[in-house]
Each structure stands twice: as C-alpha cells, then as structure tokens.
PDB file of N, CA and C in Angstrom:
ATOM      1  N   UNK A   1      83.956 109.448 117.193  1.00  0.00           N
ATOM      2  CA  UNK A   1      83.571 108.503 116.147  1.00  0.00           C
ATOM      3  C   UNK A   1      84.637 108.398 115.036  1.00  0.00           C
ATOM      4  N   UNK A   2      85.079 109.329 114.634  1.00  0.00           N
ATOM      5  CA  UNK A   2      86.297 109.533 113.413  1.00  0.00           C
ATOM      6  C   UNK A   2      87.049 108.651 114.321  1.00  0.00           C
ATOM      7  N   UNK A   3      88.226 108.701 115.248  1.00  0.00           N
ATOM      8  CA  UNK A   3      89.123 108.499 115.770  1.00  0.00           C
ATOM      9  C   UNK A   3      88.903 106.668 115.891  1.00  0.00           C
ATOM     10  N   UNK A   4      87.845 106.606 116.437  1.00  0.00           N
ATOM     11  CA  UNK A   4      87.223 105.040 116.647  1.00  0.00           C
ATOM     12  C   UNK A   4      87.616 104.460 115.518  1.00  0.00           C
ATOM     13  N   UNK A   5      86.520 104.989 114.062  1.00  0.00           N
ATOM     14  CA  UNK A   5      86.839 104.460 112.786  1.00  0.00           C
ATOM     15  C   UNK A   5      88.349 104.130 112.085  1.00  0.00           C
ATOM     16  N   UNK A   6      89.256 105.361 112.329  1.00  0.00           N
ATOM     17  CA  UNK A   6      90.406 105.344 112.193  1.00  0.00           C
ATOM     18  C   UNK A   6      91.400 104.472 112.740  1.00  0.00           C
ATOM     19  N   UNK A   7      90.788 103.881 114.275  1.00  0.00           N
ATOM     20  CA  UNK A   7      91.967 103.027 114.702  1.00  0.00           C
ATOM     21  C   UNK A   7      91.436 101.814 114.272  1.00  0.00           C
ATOM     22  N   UNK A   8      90.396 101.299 113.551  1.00  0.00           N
ATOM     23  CA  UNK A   8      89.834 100.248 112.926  1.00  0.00           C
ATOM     24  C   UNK A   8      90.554 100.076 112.229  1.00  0.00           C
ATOM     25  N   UNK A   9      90.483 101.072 110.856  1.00  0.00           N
ATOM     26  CA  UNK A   9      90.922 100.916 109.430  1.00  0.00           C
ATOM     27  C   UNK A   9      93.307 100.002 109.897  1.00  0.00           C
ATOM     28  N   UNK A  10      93.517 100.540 111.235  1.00  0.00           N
ATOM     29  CA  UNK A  10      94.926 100.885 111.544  1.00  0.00           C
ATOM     30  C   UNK A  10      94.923  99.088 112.100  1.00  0.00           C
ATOM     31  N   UNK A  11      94.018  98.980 112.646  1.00  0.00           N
ATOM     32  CA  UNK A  11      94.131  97.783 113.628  1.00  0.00           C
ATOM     33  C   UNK A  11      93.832  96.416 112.325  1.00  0.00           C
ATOM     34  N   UNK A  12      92.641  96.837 111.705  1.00  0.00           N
ATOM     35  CA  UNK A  12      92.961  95.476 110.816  1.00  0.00           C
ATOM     36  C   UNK A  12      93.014  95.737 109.921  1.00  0.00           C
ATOM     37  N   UNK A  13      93.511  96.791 109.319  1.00  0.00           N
ATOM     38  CA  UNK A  13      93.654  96.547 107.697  1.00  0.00           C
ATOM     39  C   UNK A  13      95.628  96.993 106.919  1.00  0.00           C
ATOM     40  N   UNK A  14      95.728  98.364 108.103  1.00  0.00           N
ATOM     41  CA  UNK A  14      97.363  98.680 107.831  1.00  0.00           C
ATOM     42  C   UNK A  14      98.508  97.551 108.729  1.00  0.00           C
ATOM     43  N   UNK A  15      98.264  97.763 110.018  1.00  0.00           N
ATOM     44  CA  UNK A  15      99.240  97.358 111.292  1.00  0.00           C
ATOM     45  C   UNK A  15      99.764  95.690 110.523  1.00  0.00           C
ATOM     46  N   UNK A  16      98.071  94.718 109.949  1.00  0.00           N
ATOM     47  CA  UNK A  16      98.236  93.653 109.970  1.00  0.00           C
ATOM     48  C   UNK A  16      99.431  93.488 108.717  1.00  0.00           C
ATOM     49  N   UNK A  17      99.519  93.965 107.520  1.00  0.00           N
ATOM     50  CA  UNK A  17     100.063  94.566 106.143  1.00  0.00           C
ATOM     51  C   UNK A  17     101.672  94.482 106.610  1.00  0.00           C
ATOM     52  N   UNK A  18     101.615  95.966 107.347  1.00  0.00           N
ATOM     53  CA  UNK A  18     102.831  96.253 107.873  1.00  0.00           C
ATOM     54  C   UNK A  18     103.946  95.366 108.759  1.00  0.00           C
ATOM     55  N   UNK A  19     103.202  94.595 109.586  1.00  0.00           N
ATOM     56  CA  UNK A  19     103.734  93.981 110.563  1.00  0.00           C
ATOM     57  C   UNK A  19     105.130  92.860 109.666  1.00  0.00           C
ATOM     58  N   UNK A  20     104.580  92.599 108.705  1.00  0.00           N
ATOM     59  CA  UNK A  20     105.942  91.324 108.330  1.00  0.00           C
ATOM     60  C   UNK A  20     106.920  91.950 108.662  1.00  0.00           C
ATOM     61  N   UNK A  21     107.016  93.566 108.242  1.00  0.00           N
ATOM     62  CA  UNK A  21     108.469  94.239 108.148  1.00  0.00           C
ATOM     63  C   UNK A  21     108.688  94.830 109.400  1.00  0.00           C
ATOM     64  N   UNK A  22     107.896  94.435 110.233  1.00  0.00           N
ATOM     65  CA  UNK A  22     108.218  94.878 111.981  1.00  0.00           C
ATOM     66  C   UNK A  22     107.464  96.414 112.095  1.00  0.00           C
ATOM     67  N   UNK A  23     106.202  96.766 111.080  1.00  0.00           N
ATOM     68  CA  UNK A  23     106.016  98.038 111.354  1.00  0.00           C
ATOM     69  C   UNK A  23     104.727  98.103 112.214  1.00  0.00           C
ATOM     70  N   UNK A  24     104.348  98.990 112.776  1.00  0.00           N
ATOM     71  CA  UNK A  24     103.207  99.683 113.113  1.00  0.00           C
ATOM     72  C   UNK A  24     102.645 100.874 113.451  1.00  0.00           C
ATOM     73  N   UNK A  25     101.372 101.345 113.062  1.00  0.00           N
ATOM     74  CA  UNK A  25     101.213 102.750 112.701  1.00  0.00           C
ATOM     75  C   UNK A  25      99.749 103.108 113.988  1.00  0.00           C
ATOM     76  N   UNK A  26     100.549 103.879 114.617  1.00  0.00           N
ATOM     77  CA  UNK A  26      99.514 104.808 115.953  1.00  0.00           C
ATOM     78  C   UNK A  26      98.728 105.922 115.657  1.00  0.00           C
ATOM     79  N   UNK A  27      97.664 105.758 116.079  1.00  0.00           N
ATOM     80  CA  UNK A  27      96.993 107.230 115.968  1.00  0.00           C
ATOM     81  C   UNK A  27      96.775 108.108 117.608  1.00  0.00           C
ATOM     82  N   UNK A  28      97.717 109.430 117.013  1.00  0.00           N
ATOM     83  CA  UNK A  28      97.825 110.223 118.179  1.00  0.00           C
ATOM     84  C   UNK A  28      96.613 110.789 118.233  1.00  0.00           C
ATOM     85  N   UNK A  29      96.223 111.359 117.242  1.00  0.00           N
ATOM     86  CA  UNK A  29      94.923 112.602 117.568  1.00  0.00           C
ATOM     87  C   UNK A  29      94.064 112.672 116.272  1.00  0.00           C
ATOM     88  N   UNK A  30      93.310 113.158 116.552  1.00  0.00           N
ATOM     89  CA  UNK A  30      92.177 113.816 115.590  1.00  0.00           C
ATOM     90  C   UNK A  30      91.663 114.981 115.803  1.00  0.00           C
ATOM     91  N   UNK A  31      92.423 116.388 115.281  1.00  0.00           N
ATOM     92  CA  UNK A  31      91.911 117.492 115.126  1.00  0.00           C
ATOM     93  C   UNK A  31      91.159 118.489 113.689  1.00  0.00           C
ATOM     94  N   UNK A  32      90.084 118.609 113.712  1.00  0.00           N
ATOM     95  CA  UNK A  32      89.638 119.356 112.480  1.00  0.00           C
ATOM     96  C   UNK A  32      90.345 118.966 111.091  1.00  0.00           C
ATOM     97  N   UNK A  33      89.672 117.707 111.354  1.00  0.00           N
ATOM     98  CA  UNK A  33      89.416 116.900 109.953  1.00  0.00           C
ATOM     99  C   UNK A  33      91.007 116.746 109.502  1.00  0.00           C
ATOM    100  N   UNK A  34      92.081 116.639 110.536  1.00  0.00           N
ATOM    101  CA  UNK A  34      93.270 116.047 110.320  1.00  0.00           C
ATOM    102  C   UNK A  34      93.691 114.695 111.214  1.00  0.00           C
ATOM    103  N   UNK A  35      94.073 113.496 110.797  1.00  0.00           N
ATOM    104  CA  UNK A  35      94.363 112.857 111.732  1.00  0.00           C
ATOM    105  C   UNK A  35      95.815 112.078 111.591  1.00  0.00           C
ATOM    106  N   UNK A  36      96.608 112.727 112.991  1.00  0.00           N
ATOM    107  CA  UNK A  36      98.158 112.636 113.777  1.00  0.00           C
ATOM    108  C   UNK A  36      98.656 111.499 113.890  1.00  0.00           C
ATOM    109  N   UNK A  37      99.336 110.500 113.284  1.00  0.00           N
ATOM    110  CA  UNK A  37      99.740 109.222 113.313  1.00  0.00           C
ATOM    111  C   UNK A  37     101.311 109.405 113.365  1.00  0.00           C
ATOM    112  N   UNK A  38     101.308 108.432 114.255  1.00  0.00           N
ATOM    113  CA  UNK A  38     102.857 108.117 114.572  1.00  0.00           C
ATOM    114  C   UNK A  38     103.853 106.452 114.117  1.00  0.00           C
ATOM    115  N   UNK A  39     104.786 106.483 112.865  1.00  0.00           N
ATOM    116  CA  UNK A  39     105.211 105.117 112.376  1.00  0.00           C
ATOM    117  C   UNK A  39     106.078 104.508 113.806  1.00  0.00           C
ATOM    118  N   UNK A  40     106.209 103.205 114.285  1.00  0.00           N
ATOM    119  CA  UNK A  40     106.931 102.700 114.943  1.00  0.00           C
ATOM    120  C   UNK A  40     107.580 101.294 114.849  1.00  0.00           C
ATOM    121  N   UNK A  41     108.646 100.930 114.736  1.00  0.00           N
ATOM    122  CA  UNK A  41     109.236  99.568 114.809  1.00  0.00           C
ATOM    123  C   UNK A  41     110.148  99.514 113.030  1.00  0.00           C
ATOM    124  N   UNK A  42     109.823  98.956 112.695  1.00  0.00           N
ATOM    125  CA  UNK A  42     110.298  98.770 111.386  1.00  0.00           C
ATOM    126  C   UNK A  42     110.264  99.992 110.278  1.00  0.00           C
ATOM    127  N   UNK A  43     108.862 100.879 110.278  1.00  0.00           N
ATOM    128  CA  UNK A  43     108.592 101.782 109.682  1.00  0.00           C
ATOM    129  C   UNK A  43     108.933 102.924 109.998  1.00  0.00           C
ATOM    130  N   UNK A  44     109.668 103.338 111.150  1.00  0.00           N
ATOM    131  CA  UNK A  44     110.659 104.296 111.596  1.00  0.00           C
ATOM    132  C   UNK A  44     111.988 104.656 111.123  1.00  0.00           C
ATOM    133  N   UNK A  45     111.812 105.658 109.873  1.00  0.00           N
ATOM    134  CA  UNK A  45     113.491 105.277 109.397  1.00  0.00           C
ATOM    135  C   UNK A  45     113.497 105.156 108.197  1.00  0.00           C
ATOM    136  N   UNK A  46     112.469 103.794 107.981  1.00  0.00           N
ATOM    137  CA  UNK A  46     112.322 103.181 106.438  1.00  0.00           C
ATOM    138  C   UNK A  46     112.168 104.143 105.491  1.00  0.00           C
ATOM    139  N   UNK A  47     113.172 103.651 104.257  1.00  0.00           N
ATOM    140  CA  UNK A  47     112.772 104.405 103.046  1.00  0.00           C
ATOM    141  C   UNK A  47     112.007 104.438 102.395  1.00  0.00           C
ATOM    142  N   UNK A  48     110.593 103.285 102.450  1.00  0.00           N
ATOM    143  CA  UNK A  48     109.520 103.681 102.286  1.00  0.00           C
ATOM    144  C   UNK A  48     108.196 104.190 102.564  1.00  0.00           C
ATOM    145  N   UNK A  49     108.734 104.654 104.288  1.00  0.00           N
ATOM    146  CA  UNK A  49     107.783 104.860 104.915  1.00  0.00           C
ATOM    147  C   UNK A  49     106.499 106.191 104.382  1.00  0.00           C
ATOM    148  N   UNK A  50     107.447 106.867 103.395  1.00  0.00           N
ATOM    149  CA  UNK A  50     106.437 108.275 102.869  1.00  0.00           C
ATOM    150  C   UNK A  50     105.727 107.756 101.534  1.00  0.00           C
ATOM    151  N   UNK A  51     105.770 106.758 100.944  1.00  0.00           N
ATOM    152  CA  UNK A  51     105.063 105.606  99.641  1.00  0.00           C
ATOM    153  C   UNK A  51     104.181 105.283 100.633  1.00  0.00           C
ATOM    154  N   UNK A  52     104.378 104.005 101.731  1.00  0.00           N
ATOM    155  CA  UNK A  52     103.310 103.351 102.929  1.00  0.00           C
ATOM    156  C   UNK A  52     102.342 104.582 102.909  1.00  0.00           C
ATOM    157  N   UNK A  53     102.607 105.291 103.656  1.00  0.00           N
ATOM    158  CA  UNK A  53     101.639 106.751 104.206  1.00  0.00           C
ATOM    159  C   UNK A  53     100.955 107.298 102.722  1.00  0.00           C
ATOM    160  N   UNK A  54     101.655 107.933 101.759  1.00  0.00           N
ATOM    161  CA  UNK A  54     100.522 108.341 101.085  1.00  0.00           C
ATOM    162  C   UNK A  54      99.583 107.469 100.363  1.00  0.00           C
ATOM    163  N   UNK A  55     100.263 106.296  99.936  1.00  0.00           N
ATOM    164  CA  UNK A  55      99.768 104.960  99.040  1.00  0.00           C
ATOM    165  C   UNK A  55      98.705 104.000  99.981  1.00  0.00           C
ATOM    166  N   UNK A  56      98.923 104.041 100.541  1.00  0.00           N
ATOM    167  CA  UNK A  56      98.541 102.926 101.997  1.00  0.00           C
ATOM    168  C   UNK A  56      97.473 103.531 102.810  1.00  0.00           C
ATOM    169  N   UNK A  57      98.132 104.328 103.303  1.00  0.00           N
ATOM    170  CA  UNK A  57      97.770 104.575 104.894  1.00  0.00           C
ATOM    171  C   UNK A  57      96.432 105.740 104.355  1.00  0.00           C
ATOM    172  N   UNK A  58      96.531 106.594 104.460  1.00  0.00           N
ATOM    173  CA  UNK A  58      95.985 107.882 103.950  1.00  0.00           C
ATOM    174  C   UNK A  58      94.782 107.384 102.848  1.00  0.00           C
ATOM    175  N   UNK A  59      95.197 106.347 101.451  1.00  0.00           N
ATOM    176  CA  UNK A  59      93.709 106.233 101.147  1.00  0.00           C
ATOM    177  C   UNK A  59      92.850 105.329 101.865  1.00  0.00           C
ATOM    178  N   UNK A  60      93.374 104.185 102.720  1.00  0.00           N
ATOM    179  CA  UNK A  60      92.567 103.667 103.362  1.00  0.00           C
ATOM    180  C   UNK A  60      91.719 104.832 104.426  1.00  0.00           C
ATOM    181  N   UNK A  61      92.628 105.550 105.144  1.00  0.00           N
ATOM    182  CA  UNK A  61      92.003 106.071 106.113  1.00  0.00           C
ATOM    183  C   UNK A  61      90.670 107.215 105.269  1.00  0.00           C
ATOM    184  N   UNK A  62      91.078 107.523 104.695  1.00  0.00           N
ATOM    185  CA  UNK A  62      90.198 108.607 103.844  1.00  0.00           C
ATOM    186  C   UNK A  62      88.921 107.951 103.364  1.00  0.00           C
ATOM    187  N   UNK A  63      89.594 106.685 102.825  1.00  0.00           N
ATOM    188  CA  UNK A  63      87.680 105.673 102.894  1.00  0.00           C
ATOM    189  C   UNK A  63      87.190 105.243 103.674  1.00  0.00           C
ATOM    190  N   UNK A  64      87.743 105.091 104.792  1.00  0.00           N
ATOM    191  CA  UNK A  64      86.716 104.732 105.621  1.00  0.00           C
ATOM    192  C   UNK A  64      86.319 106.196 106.612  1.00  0.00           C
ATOM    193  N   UNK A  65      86.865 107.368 106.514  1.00  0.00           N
ATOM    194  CA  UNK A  65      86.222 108.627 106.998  1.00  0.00           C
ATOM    195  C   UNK A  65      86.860 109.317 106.251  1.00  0.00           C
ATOM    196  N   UNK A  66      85.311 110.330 104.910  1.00  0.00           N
ATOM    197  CA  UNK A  66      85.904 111.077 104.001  1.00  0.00           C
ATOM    198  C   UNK A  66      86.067 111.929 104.522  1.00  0.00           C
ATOM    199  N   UNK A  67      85.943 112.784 106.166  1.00  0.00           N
ATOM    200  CA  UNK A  67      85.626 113.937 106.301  1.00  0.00           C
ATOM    201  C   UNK A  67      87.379 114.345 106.990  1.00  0.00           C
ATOM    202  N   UNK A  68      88.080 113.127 106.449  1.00  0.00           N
ATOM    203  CA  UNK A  68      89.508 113.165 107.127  1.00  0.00           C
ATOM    204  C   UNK A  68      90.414 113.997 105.578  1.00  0.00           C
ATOM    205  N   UNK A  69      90.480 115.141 106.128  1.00  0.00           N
ATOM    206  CA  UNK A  69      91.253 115.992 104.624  1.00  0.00           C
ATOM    207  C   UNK A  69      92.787 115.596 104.684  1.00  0.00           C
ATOM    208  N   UNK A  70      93.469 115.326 105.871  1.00  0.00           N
ATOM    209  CA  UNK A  70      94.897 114.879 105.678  1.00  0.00           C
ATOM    210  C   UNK A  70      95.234 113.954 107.043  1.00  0.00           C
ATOM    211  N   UNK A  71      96.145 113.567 106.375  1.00  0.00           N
ATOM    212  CA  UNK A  71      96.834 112.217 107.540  1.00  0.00           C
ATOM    213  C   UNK A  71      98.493 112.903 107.397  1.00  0.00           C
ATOM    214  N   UNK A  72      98.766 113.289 108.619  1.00  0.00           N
ATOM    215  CA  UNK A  72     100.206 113.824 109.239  1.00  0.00           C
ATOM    216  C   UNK A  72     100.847 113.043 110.031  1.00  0.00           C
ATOM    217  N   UNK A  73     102.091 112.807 109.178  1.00  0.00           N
ATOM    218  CA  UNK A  73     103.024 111.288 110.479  1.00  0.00           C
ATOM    219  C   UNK A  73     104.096 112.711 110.572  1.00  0.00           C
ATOM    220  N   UNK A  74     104.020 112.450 112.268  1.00  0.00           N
ATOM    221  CA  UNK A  74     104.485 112.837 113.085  1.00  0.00           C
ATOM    222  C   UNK A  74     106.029 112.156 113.490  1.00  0.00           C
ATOM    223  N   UNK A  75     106.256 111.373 112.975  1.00  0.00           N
ATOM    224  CA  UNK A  75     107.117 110.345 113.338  1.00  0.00           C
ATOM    225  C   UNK A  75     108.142 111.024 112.796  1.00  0.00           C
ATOM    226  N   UNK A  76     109.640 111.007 113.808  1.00  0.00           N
ATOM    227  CA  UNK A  76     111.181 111.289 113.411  1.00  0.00           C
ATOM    228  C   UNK A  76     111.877 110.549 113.327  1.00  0.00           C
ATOM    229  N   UNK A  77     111.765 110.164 111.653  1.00  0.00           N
ATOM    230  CA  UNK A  77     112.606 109.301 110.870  1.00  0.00           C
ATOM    231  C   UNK A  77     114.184 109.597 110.835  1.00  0.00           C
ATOM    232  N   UNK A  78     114.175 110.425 111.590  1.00  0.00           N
ATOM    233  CA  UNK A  78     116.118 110.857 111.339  1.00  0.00           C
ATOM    234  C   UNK A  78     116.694 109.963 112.749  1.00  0.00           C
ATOM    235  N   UNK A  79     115.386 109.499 113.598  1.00  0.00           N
ATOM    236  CA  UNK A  79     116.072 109.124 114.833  1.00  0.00           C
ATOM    237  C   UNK A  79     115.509 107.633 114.741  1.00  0.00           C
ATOM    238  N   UNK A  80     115.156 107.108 113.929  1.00  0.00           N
ATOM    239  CA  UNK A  80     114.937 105.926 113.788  1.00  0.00           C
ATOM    240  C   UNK A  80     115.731 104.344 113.520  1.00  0.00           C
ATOM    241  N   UNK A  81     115.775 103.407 113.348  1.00  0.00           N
ATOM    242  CA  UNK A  81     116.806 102.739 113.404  1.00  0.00           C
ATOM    243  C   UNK A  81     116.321 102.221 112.101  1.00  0.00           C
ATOM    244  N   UNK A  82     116.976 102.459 110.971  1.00  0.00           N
ATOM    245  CA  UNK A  82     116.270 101.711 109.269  1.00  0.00           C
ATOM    246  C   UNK A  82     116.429 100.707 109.073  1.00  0.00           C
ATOM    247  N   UNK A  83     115.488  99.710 109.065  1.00  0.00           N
ATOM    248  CA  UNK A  83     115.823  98.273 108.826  1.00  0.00           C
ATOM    249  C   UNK A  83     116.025  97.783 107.599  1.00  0.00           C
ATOM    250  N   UNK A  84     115.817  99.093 106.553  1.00  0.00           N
ATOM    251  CA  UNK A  84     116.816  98.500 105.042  1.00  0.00           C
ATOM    252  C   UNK A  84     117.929  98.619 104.680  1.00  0.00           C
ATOM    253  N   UNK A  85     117.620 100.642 105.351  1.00  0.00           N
ATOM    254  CA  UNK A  85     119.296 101.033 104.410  1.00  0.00           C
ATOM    255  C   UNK A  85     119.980 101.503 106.042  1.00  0.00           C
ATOM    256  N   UNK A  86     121.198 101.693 105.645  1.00  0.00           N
ATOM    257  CA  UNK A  86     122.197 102.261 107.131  1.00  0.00           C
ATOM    258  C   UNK A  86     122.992 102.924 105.946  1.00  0.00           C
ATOM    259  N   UNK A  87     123.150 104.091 107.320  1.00  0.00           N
ATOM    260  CA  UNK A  87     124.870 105.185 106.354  1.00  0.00           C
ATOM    261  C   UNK A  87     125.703 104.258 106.409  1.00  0.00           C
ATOM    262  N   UNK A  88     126.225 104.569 105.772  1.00  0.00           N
ATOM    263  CA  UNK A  88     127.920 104.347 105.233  1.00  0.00           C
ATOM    264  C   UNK A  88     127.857 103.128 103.994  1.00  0.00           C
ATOM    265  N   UNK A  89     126.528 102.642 104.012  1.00  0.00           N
ATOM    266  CA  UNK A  89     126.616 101.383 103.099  1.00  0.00           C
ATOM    267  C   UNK A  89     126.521 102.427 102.047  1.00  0.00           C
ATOM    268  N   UNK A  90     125.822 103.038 101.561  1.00  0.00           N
ATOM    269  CA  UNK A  90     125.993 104.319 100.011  1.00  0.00           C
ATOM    270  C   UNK A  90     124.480 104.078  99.697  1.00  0.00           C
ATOM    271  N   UNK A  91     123.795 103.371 100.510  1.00  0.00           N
ATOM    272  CA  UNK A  91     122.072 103.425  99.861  1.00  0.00           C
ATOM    273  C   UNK A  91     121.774 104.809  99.922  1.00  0.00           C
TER     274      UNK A  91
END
C-alpha cells in the first residue's frame, strides 16, 4: 500500500513537474518506513537535484504517506550526464 501510494504521488504530481527538464524520479523499494528512489534523465547529475529531493520530492511523498520517515536517492550523480553545468566550463 505505501509503495502503491508513493508511485502515485511520483506519477502525477513529481515526474509531471520534472519532466520539462528531461527528469524522472523511480521508486526502487520500500523498506521500514524508508523509501529508495532512483533520479533519471535530466535529474542525473543536476545541480539541483538534492533542492528537487528534499524540497519536492520528500515533502510530497511524506504527505501523502506519513509513516515514510526518509526518502534515499540512490542515484550516482558523479556518473550522470548534467544538463546544466559540465567541467571545464568553471560552474
């Protein structure tokens, strides 16, 4: 039931948000009142992807299931392709 609720809150309320900037956000798992999300496409990388997640992502998910104590992105932003900033430009 958590997990159900959770890919709700992901399917129409974050993914749709996210999408202008090419992002979208997966839910891997739901273990003991933590739930495992993975950023992909645009939000892989991005320098704002840890603002999105705590600002965004995390209070939505938390209202629509309070019994969710943390939201963990799993996602490896070092291997991502950033669609704002790139090395060598000095961002």
């Amino acid at each position: 039931p958590q997990a159900i609720a959770i890919k709700k809150v992901l399917d129409f309320e974050i993914n749709p948000a996210i999408s202008a900037h090419g992002g979208h956000i997966t839910l891997l798992d739901v273990k003991e009142h933590i739930a495992y999300i993975q950023m992909s496409g645009g939000c892989q990388g991005c320098g704002s992807a840890d603002a999105t997640l705590k600002q965004g992502v995390v209070v939505a998910i938390q209202k629509a299931v309070p019994e969710i104590l943390e939201v963990l992105d799993t996602t490896d932003h070092g291997s991502g392709v950033n669609p704002y900033y790139s090395a060598g430009r000095g961002h």
